[in-house]
Protein backbone atom coordinates (compact mmCIF):
# COMPACT_ATOMS: atom_id res chain seq x y z
CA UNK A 1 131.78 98.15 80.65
CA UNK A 2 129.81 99.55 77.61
CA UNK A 3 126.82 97.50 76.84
CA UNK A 4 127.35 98.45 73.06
CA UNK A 5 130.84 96.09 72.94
CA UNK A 6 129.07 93.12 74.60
CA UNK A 7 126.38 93.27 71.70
CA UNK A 8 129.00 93.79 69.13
CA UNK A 9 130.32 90.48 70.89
CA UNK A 10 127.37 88.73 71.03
CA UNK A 11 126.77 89.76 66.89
CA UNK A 12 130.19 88.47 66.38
CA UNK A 13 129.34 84.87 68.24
CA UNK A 14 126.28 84.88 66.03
CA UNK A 15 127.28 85.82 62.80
CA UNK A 16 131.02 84.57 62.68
CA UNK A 17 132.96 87.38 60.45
CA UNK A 18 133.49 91.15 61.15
CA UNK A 19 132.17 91.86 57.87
CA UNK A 20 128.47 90.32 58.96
CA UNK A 21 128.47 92.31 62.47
CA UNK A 22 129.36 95.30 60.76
CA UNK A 23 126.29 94.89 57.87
CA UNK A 24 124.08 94.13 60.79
CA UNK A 25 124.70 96.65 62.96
CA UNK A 26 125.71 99.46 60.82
CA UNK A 27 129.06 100.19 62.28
CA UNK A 28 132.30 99.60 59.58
CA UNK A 29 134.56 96.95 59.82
CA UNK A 30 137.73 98.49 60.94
CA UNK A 31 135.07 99.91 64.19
CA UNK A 32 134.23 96.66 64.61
CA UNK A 33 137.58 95.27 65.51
CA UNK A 34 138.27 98.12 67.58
CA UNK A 35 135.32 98.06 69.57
CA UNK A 36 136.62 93.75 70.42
CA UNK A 37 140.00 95.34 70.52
CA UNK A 38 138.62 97.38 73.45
CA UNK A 39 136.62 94.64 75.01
CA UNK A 40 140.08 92.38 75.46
CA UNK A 41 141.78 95.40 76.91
CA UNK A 42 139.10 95.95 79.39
CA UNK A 43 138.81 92.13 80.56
CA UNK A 44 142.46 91.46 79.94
CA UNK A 45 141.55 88.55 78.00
CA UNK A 46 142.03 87.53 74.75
CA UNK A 47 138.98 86.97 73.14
CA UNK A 48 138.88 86.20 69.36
CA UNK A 49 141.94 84.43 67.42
CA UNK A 50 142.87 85.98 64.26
CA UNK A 51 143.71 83.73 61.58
CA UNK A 52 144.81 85.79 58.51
CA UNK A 53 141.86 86.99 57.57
CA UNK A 54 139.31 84.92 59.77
CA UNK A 55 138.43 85.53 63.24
CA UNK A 56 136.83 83.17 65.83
CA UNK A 57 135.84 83.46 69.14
CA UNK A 58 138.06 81.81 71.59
CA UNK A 59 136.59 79.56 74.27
CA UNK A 60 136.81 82.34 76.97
CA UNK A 61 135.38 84.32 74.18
CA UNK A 62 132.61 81.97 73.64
CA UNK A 63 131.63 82.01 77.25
CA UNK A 64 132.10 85.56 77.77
CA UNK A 65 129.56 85.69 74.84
CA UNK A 66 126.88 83.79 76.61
CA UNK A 67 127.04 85.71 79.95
CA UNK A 68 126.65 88.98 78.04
CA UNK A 69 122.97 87.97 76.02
CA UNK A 70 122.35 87.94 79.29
CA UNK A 71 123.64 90.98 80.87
CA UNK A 72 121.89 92.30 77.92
CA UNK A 73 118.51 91.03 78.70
CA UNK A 74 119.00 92.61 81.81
CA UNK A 75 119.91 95.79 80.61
CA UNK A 76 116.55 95.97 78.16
CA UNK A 77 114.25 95.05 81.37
CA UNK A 78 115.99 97.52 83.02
CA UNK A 79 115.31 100.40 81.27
CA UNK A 80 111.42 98.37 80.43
CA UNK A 81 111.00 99.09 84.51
CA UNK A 82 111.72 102.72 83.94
CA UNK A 83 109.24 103.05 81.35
CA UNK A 84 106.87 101.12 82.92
CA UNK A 85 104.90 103.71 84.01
CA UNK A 86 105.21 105.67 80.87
CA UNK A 87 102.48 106.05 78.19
CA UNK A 88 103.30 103.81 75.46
CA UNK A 89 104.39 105.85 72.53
CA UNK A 90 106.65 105.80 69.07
CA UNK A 91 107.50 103.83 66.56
CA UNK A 92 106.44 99.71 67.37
CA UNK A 93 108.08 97.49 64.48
CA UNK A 94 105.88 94.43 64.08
CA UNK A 95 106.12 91.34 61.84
CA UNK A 96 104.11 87.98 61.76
CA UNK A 97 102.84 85.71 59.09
CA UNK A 98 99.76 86.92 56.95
CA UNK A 99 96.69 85.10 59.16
CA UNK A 100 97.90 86.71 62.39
CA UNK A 101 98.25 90.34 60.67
CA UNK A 102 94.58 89.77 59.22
CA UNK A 103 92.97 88.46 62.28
CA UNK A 104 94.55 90.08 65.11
CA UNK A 105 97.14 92.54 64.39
CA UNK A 106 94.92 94.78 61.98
CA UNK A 107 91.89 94.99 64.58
CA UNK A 108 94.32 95.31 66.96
CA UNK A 109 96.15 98.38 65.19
CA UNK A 110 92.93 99.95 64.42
CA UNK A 111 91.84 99.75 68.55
CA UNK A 112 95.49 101.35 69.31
CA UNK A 113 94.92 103.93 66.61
CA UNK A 114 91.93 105.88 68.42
CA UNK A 115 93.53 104.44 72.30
CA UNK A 116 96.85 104.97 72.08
CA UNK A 117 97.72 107.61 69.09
CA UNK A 118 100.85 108.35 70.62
CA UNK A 119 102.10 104.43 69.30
CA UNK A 120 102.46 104.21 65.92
CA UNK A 121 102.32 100.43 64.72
CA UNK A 122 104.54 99.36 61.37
CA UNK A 123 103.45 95.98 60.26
CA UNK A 124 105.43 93.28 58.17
CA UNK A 125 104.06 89.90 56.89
CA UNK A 126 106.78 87.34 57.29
CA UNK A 127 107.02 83.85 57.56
CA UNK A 128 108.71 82.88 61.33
CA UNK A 129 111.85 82.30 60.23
CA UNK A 130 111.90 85.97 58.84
CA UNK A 131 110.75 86.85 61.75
CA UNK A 132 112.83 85.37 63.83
CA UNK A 133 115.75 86.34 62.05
CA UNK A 134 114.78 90.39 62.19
CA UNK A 135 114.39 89.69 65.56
CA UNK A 136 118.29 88.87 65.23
CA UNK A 137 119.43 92.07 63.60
CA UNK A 138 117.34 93.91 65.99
CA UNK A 139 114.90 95.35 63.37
CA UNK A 140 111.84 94.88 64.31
CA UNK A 141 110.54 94.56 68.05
CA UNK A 142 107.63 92.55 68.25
CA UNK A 143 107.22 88.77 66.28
CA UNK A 144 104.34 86.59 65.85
CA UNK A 145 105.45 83.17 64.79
CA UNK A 146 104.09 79.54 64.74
CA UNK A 147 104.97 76.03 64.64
CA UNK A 148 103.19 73.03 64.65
CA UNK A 149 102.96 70.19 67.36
CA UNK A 150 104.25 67.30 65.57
CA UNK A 151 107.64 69.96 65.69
CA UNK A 152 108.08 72.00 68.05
CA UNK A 153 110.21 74.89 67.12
CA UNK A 154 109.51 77.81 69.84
CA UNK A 155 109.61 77.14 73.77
CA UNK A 156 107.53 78.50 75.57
CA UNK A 157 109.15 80.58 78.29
CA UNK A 158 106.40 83.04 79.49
CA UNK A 159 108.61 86.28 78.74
CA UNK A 160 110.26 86.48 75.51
CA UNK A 161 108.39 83.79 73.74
CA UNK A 162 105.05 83.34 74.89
CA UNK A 163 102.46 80.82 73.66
CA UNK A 164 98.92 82.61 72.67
CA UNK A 165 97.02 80.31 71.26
CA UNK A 166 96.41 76.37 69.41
CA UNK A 167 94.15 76.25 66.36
CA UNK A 168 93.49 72.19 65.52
CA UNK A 169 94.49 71.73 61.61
CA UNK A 170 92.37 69.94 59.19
CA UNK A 171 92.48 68.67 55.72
CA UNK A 172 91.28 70.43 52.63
CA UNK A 173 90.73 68.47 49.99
CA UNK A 174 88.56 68.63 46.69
CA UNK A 175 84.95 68.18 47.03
CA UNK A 176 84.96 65.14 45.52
CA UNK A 177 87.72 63.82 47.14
CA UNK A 178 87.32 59.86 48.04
CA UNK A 179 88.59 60.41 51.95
CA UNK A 180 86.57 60.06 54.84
CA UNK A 181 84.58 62.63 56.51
CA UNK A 182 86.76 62.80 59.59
CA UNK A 183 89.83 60.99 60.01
CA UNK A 184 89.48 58.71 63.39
CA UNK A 185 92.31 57.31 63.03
CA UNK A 186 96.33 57.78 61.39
CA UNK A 187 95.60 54.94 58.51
CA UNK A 188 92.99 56.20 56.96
CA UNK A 189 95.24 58.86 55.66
CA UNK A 190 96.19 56.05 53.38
CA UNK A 191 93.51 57.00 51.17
CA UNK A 192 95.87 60.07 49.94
CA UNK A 193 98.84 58.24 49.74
CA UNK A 194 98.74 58.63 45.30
CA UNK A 195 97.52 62.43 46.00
CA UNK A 196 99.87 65.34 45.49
CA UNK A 197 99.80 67.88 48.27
CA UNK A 198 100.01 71.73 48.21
CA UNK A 199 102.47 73.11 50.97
CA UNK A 200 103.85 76.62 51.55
CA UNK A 201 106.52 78.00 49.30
CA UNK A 202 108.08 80.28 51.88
CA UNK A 203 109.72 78.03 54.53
CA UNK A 204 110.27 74.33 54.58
CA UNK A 205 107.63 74.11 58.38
CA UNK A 206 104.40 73.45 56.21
CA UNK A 207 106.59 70.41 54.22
CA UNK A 208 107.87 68.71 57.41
CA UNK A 209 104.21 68.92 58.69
CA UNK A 210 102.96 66.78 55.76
CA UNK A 211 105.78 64.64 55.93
CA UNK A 212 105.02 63.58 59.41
CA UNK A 213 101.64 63.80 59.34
CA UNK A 214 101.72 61.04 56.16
CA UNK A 215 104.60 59.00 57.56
CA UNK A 216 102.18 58.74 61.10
CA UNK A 217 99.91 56.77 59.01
CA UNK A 218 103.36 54.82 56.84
CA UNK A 219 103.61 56.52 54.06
CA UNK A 220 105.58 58.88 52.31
CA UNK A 221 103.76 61.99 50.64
CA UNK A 222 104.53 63.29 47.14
CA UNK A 223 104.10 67.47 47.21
CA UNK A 224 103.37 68.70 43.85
CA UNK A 225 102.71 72.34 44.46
CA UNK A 226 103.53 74.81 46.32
CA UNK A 227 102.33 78.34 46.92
CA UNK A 228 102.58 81.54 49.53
CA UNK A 229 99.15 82.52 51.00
CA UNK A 230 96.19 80.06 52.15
CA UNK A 231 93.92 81.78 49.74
CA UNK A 232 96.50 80.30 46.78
CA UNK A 233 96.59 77.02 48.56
CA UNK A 234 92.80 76.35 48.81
CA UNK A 235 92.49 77.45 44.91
CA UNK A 236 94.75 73.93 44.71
CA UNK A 237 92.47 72.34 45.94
CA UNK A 238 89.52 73.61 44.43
CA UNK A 239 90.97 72.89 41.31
CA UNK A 240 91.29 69.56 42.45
CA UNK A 241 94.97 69.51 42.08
CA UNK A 242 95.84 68.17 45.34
CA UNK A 243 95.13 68.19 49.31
CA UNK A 244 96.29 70.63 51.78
CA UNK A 245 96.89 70.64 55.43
CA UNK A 246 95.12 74.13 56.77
CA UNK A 247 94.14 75.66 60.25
CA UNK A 248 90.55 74.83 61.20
CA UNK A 249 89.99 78.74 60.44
CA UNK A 250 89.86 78.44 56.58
CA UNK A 251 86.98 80.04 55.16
CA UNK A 252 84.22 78.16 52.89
CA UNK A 253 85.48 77.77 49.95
CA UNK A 254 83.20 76.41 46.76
CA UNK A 255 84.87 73.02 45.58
CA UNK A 256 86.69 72.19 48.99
CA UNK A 257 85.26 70.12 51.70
CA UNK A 258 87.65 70.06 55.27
CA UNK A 259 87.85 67.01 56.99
CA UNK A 260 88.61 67.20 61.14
CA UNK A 261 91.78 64.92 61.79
CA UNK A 262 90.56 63.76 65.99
CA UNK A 263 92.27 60.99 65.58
CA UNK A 264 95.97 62.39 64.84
CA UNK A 265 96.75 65.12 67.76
CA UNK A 266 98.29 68.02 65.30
CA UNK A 267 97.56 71.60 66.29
CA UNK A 268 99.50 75.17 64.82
CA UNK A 269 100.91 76.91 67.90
CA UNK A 270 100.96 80.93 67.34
CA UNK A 271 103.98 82.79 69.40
CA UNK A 272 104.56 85.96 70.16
CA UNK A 273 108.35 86.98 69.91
CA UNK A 274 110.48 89.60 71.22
CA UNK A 275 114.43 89.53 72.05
CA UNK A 276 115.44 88.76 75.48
CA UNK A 277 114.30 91.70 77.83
CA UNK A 278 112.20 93.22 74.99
CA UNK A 279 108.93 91.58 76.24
CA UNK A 280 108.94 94.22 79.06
CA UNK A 281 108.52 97.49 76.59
CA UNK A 282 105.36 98.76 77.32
CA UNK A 283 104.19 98.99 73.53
CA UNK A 284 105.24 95.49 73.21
CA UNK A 285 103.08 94.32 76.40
CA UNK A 286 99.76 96.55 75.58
CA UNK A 287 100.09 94.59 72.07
CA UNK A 288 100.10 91.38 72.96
CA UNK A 289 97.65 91.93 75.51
CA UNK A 290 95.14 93.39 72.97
CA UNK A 291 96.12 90.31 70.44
CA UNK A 292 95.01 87.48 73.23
CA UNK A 293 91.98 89.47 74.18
CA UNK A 294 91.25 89.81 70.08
CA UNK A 295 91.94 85.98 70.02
CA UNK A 296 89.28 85.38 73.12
CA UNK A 297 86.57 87.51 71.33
CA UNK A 298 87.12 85.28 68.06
CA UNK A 299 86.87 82.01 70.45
CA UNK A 300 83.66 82.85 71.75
CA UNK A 301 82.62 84.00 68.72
CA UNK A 302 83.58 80.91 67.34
CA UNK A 303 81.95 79.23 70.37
CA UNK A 304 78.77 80.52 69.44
CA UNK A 305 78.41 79.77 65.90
CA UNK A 306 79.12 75.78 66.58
CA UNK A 307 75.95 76.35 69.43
CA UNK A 308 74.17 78.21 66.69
CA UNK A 309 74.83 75.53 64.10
CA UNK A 310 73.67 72.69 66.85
CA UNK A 311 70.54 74.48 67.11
CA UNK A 312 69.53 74.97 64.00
């Protein structure tokens, strides 16, 4: 059985219409229903019901579907264990959102650049739903995503998603701002409740993190602004046009003051992403293996400068 009509299968149980496999995976409609056409010939089972102009997997369809993600997985570590011994090499199609591509994935490419010249690395800066949905249409091989603890969005399975690190969040708020210095505990978030908030305009994650973070403490937040980088979001605050929830990473900024948050348990969890099988590709493995030993040099370095700071 040809592993290219199980995906086309698989793309079909996805995306629901011909037309949609056939943008994704490049092949025209009419070869799309030929290449099912085949697949019930060679199983002897019917597989999608045709409706006029509709299709929809049947339930044998449906299950058939499920079995062959797998069988594809399969096939991708497979051919991973052939190359396993192979210098990594080619083209390695990487997206994540902008922090990871600044802190790890640019050292990262620059180490692999004089190590490994044979790999070429293309980065993207998405947002993790992007990512996770180019992971989908198989175009790019390697994702770095995140959620947050108070929603969990990515499971942690050891192969194809695989947890790297947690980075505690904090609030940034205008210098002047009348909140305590830490928060010890949920309610004295209160003291925000009449504050607008500054949230991420790409993706509704950073939105449902306020929202739960405020409602934790009983009360519902109003976001006023919204903007796409944390470099935008802090000049919010700065210009004391609202508060911000931001990983404990931000850098000084004149005009904002971060407050630590020990007494509500909310970390960002960072992901790395591949599809089922893909984890195994010997480019993919060498970069996240250089990402979490990037991420251990920043931790000690990070280590350091609190020491450094308790010294002085």
């Amino acid at each position: 059985m040809e592993t290219r009509l199980l995906r086309t299968l698989v793309e079909l149980d996805r995306l629901g219409t011909m037309r949609a496999v056939a943008e994704a995976t490049g092949y025209g409609t009419s070869a799309v229903s030929q290449q099912i056409a085949a697949l019930e010939r060679e199983t002897g089972v019917e597989l999608v019901e045709r409706t006029g102009r509709t299709v929809r997997l049947t339930c044998a369809g449906r299950r058939f579907a499920e079995h062959a993600v797998d069988i594809l997985a399969a096939e991708e570590a497979a051919r991973a264990v052939l190359r396993a011994d192979a210098e990594p090499a080619g083209l390695l199609k990487v997206a994540a959102y902008a922090a990871a591509i600044s802190a790890d994935l640019l050292p990262v490419a620059g180490e692999l650049a004089r190590s490994h010249p044979a790999l070429r690395l293309e980065l993207q800066e998405r947002e993790p739903a992007e990512v996770l949905d180019l992971l989908a249409h198989d175009r790019i091989d390697l994702g770095f995503g995140y959620d947050y603890s108070l929603f969990q969005r990515f499971a942690h399975d050891g192969a194809a998603v695989r947890m790297m690190c947690r980075t505690p969040l904090v609030l940034a708020v205008p210098a002047g701002c009348a909140v305590p210095g830490r928060i010890a505990v949920p309610r004295e978030l209160r003291t925000l409740e009449r504050v607008p908030w500054v949230v991420n305009s790409r993706g509704d994650q950073d939105g449902e993190l306020v929202s739960r973070l405020c409602g934790i403490a009983g009360f519902r937040p109003r976001i006023a602004h919204r903007a796409d980088s944390l470099d935008l979001i802090l000049d919010f605050v700065a210009a004391d046009l609202g508060v911000a929830v931001v990983p404990s990473f931000a850098p000084p900024r004149s005009g904002v003051r971060y407050v630590p948050m020990p007494g509500i348990e909310v970390e960002r969890r960072m992901f790395a992403i591949t599809r089922p099988g893909g984890h195994l590709r010997p480019g993919v493995e060498l970069v996240v293996d250089r990402v979490i030993a990037q991420r251990a040099r920043m931790d000690a370095a990070d280590a350091d400068a609190t020491v450094a700071e308790g010294a002085g």
